[in-house]
Every structure is written in structure tokens, then in C-alpha cells.
PDB file of N, CA and C in Angstrom:
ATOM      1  N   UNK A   1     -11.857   0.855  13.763  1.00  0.00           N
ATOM      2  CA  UNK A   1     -11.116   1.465  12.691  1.00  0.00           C
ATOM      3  C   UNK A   1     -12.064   1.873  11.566  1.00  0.00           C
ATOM      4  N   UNK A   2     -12.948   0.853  11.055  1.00  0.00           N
ATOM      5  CA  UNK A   2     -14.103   1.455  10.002  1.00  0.00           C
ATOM      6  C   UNK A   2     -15.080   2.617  10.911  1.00  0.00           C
ATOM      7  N   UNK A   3     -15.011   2.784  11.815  1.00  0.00           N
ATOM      8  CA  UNK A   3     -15.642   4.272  12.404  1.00  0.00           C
ATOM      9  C   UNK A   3     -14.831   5.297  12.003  1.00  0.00           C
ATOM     10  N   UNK A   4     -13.529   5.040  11.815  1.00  0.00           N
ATOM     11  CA  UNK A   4     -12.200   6.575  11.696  1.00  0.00           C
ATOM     12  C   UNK A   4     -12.669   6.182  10.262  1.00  0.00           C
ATOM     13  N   UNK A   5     -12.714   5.495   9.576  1.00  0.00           N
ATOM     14  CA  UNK A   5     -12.148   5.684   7.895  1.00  0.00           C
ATOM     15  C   UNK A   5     -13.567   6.467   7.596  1.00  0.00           C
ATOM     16  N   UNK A   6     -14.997   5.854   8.137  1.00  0.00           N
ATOM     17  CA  UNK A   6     -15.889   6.217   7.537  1.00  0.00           C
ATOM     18  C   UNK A   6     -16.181   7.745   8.066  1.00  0.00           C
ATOM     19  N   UNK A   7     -15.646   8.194   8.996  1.00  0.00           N
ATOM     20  CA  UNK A   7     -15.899   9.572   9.610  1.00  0.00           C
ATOM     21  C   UNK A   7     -15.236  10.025   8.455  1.00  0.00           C
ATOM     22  N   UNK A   8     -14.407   9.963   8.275  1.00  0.00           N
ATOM     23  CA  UNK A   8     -13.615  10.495   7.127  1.00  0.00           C
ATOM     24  C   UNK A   8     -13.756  10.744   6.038  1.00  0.00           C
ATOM     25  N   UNK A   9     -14.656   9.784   5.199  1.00  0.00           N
ATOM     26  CA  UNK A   9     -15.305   9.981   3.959  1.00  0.00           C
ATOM     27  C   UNK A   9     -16.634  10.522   4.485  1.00  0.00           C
ATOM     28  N   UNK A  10     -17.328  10.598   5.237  1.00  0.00           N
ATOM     29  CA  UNK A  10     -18.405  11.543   5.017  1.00  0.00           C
ATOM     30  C   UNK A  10     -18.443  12.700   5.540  1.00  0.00           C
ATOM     31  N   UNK A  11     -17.151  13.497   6.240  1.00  0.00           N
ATOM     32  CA  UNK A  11     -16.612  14.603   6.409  1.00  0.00           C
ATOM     33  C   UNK A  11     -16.384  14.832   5.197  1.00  0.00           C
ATOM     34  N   UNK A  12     -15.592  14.454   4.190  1.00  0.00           N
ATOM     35  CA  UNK A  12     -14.853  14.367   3.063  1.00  0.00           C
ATOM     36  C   UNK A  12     -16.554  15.284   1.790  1.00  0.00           C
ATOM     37  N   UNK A  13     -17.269  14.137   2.027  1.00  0.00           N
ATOM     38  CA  UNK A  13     -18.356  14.810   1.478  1.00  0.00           C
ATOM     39  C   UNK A  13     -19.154  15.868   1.588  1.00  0.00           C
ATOM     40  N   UNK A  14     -19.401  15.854   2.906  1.00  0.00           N
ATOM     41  CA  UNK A  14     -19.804  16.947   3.351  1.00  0.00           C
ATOM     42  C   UNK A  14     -19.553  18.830   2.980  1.00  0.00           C
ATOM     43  N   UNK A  15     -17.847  18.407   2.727  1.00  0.00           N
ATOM     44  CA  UNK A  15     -16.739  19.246   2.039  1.00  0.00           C
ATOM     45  C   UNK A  15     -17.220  19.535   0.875  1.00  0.00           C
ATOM     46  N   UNK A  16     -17.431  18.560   0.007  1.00  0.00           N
ATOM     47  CA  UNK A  16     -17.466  18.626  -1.763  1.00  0.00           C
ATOM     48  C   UNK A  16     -19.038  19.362  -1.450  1.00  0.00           C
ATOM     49  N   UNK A  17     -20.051  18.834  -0.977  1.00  0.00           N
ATOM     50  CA  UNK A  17     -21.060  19.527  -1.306  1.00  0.00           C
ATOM     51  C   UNK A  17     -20.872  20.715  -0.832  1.00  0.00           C
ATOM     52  N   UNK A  18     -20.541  21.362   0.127  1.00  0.00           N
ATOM     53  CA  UNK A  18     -20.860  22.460   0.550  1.00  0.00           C
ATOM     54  C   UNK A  18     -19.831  23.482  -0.163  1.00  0.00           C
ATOM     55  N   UNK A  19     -18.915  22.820  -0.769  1.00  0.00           N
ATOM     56  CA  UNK A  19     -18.072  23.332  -1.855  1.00  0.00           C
ATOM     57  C   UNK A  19     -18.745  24.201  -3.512  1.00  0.00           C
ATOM     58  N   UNK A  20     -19.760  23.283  -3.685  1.00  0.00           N
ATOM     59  CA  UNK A  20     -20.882  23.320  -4.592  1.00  0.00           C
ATOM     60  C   UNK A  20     -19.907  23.398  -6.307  1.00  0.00           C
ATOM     61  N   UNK A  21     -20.469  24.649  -6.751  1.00  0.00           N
ATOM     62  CA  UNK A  21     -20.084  24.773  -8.239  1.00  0.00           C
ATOM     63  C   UNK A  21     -19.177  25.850  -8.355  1.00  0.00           C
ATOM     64  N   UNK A  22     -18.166  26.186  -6.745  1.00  0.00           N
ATOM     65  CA  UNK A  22     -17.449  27.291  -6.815  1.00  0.00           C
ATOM     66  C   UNK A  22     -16.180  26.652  -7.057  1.00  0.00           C
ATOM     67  N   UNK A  23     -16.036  25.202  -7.401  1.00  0.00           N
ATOM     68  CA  UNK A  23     -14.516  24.654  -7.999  1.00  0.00           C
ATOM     69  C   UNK A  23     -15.040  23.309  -8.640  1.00  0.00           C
ATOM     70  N   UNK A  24     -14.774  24.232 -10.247  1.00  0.00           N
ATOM     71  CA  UNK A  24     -15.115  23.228 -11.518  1.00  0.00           C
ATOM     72  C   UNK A  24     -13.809  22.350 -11.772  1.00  0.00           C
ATOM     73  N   UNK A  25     -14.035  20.770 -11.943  1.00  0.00           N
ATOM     74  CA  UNK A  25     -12.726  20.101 -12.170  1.00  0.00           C
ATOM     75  C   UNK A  25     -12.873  19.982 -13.794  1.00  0.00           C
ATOM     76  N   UNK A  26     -12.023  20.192 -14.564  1.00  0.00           N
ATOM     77  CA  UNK A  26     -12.188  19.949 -15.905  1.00  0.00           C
ATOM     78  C   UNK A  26     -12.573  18.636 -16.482  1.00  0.00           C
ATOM     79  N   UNK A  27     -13.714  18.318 -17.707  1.00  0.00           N
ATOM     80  CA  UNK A  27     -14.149  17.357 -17.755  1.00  0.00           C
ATOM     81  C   UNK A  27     -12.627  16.289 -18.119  1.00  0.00           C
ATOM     82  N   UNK A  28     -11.303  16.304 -18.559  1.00  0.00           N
ATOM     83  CA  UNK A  28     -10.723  15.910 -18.332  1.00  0.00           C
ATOM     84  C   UNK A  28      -9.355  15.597 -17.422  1.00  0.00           C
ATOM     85  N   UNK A  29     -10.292  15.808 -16.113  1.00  0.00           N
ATOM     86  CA  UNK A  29      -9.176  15.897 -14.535  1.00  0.00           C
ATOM     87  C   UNK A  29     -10.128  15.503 -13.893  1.00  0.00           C
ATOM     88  N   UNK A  30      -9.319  14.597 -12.848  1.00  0.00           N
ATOM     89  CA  UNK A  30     -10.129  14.177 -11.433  1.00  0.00           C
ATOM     90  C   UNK A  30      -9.839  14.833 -10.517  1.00  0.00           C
ATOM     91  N   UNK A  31     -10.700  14.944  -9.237  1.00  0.00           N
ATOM     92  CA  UNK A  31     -10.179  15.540  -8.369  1.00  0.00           C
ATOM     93  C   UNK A  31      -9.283  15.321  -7.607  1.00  0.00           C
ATOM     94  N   UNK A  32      -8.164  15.891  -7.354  1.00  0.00           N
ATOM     95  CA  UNK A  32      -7.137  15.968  -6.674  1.00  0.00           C
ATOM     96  C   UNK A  32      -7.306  16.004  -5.324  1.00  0.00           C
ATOM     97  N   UNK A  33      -6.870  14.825  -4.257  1.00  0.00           N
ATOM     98  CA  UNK A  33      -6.720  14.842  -3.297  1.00  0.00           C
ATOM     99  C   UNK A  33      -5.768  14.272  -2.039  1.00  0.00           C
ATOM    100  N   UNK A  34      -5.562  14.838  -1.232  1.00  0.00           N
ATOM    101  CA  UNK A  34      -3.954  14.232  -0.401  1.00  0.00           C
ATOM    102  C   UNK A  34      -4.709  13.760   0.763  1.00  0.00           C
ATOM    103  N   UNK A  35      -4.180  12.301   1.472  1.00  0.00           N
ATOM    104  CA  UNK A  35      -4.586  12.166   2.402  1.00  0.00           C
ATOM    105  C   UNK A  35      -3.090  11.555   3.482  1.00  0.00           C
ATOM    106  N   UNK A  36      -2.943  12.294   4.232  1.00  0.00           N
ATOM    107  CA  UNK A  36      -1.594  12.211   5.785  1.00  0.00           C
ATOM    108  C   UNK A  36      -2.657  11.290   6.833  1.00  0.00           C
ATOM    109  N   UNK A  37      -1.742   9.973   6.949  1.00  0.00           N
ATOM    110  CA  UNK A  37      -1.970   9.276   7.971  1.00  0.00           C
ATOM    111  C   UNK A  37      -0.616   9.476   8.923  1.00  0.00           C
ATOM    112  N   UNK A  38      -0.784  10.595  10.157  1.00  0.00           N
ATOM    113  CA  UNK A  38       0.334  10.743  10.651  1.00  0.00           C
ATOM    114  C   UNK A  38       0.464  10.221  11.745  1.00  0.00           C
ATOM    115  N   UNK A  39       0.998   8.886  11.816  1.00  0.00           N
ATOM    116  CA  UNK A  39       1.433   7.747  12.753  1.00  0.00           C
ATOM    117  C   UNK A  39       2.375   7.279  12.167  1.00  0.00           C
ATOM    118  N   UNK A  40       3.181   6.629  13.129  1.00  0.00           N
ATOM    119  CA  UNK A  40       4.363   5.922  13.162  1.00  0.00           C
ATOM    120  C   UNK A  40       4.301   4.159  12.101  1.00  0.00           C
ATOM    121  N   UNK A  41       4.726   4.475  10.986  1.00  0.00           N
ATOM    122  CA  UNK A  41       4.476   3.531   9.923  1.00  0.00           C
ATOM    123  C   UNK A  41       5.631   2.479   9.797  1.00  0.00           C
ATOM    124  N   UNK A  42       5.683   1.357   9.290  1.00  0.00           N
ATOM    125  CA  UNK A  42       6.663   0.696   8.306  1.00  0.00           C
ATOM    126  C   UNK A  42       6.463   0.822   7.101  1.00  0.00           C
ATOM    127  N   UNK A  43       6.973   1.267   6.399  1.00  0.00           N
ATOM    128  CA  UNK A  43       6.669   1.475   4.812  1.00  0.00           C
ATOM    129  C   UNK A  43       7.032  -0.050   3.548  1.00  0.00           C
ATOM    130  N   UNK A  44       5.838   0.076   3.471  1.00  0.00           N
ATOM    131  CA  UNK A  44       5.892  -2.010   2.946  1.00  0.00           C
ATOM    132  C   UNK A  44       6.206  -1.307   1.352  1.00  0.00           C
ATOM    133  N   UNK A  45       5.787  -0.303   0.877  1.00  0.00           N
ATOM    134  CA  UNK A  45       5.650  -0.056  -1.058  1.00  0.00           C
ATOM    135  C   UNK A  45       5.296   1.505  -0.648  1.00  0.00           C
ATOM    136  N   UNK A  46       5.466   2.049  -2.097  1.00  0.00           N
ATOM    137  CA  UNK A  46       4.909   3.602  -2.373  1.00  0.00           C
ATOM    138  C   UNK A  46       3.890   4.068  -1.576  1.00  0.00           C
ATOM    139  N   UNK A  47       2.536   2.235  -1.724  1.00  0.00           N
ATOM    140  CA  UNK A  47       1.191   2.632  -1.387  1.00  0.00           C
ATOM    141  C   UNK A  47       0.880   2.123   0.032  1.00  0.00           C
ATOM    142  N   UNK A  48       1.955   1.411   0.352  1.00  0.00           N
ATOM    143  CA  UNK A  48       1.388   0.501   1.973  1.00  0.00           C
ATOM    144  C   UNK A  48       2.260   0.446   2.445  1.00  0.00           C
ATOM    145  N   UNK A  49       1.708   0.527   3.845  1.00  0.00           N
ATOM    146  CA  UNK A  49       2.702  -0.174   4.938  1.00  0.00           C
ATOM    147  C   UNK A  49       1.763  -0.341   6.287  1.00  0.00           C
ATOM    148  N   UNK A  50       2.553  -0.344   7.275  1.00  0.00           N
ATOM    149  CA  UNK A  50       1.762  -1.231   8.719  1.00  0.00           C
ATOM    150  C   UNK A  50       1.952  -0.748   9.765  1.00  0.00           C
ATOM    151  N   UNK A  51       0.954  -0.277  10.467  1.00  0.00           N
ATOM    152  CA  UNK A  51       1.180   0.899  11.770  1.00  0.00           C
ATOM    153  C   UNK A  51       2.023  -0.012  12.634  1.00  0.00           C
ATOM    154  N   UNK A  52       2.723   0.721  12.837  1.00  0.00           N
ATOM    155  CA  UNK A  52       3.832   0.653  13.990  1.00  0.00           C
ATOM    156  C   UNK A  52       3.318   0.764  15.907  1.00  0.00           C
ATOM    157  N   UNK A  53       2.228   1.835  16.054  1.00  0.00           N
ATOM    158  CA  UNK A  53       1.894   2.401  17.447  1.00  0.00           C
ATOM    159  C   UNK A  53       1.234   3.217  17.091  1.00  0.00           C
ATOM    160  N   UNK A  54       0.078   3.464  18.048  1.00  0.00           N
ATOM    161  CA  UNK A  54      -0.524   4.403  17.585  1.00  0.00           C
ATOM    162  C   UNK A  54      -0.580   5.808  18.800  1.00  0.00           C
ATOM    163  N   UNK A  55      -0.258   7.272  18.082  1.00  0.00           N
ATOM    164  CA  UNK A  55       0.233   8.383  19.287  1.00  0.00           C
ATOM    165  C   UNK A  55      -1.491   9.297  19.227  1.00  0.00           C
ATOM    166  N   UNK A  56      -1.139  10.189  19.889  1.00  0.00           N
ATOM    167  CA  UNK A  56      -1.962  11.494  19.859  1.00  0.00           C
ATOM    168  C   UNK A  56      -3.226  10.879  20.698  1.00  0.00           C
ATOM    169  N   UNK A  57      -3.105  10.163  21.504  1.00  0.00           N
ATOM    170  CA  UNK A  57      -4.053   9.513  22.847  1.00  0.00           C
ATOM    171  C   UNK A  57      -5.221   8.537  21.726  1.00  0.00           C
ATOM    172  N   UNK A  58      -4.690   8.036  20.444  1.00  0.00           N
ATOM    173  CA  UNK A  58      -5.541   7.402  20.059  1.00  0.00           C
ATOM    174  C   UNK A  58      -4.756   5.600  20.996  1.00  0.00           C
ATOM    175  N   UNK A  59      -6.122   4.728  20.337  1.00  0.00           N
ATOM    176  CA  UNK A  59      -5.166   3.538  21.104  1.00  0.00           C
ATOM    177  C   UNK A  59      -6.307   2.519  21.128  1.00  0.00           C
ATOM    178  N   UNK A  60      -6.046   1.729  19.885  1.00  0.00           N
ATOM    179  CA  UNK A  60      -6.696   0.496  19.073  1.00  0.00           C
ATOM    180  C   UNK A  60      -5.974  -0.667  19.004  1.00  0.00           C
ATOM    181  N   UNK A  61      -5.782  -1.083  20.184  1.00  0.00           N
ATOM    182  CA  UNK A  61      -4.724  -2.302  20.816  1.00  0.00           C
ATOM    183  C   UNK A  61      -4.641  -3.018  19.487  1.00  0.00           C
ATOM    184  N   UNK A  62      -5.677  -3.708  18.988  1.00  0.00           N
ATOM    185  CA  UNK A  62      -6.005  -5.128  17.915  1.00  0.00           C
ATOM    186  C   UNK A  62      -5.793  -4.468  16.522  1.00  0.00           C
ATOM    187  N   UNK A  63      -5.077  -3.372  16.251  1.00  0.00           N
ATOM    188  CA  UNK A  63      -5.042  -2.840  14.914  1.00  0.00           C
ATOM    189  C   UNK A  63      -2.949  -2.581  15.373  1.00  0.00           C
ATOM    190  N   UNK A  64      -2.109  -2.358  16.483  1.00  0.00           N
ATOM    191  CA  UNK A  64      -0.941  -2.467  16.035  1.00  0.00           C
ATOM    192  C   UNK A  64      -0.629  -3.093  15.590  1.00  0.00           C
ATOM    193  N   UNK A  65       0.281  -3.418  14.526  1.00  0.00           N
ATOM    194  CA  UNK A  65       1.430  -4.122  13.782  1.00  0.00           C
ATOM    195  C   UNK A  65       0.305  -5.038  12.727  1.00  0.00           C
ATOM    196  N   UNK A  66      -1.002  -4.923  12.548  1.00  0.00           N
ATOM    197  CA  UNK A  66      -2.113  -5.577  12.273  1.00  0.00           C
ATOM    198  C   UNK A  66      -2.971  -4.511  10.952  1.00  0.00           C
ATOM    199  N   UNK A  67      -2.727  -3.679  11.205  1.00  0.00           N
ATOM    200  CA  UNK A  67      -2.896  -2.640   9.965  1.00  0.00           C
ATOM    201  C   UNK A  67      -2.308  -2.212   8.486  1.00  0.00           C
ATOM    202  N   UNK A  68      -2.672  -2.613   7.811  1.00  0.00           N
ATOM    203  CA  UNK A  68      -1.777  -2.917   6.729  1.00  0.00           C
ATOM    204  C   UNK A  68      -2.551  -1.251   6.045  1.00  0.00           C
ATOM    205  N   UNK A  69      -2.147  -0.362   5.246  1.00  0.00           N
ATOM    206  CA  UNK A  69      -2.247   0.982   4.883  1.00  0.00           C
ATOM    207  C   UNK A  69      -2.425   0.922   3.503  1.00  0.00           C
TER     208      UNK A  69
END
């Protein structure tokens, strides 16, 4: 699972740099960003909840019902 999260943030970067100085965030704004975890969830709060199964031929036996979001 820390292989998917970390692919993710350094894709993520990869983005911003090659983005460069063609999108200025104002010195008072952060950057805005959305992230879709689209799997089958229980929704514990606004910010968490706990994979349910995992689809799309992924399949991390020791992370169902064991993943907290």
C-alpha cells in the first residue's frame, strides 16, 4: 500500500514541477487539490472510512476491512 500512496505523491510532483511558473497560487491561497479513492468504502466521518474490497483487478488481501482512509 505505501508503494500506491508513494507513486502518487511523486507523480503528484512531478506534475507541480513540470507545471513550473505557468500557475501562480496567490501568496494568500494554498493549492487546491482533490483526491478520488474510487473503491468500495464504509464511510467512518467526512475524512475516513475503511475499504470495503478492493475492484479494478487490484487485490491487497491484508489491507480489506484493515484500511482505515
Amino acid at each position: 500500500m505505501q508503494d500506491l500512496f508513494d507513486f502518487i505523491a511523486s507523480t503528484l510532483e512531478k506534475f507541480v514541477e513540470k507545471e513550473g511558473n505557468g500557475y501562480i497560487v496567490p501568496l494568500d491561497r494554498r493549492r487546491e487539490l482533490g483526491f478520488t479513492f474510487s473503491f468500495p468504502v464504509k464511510q467512518t466521518s467526512v475524512s475516513s472510512g475503511i475499504l470495503i474490497k478492493w475492484t479494478k483487478g487490484f487485490s491487497i488481501e491484508d489491507m480489506v476491512s484493515g484500511m482505515v482512509l
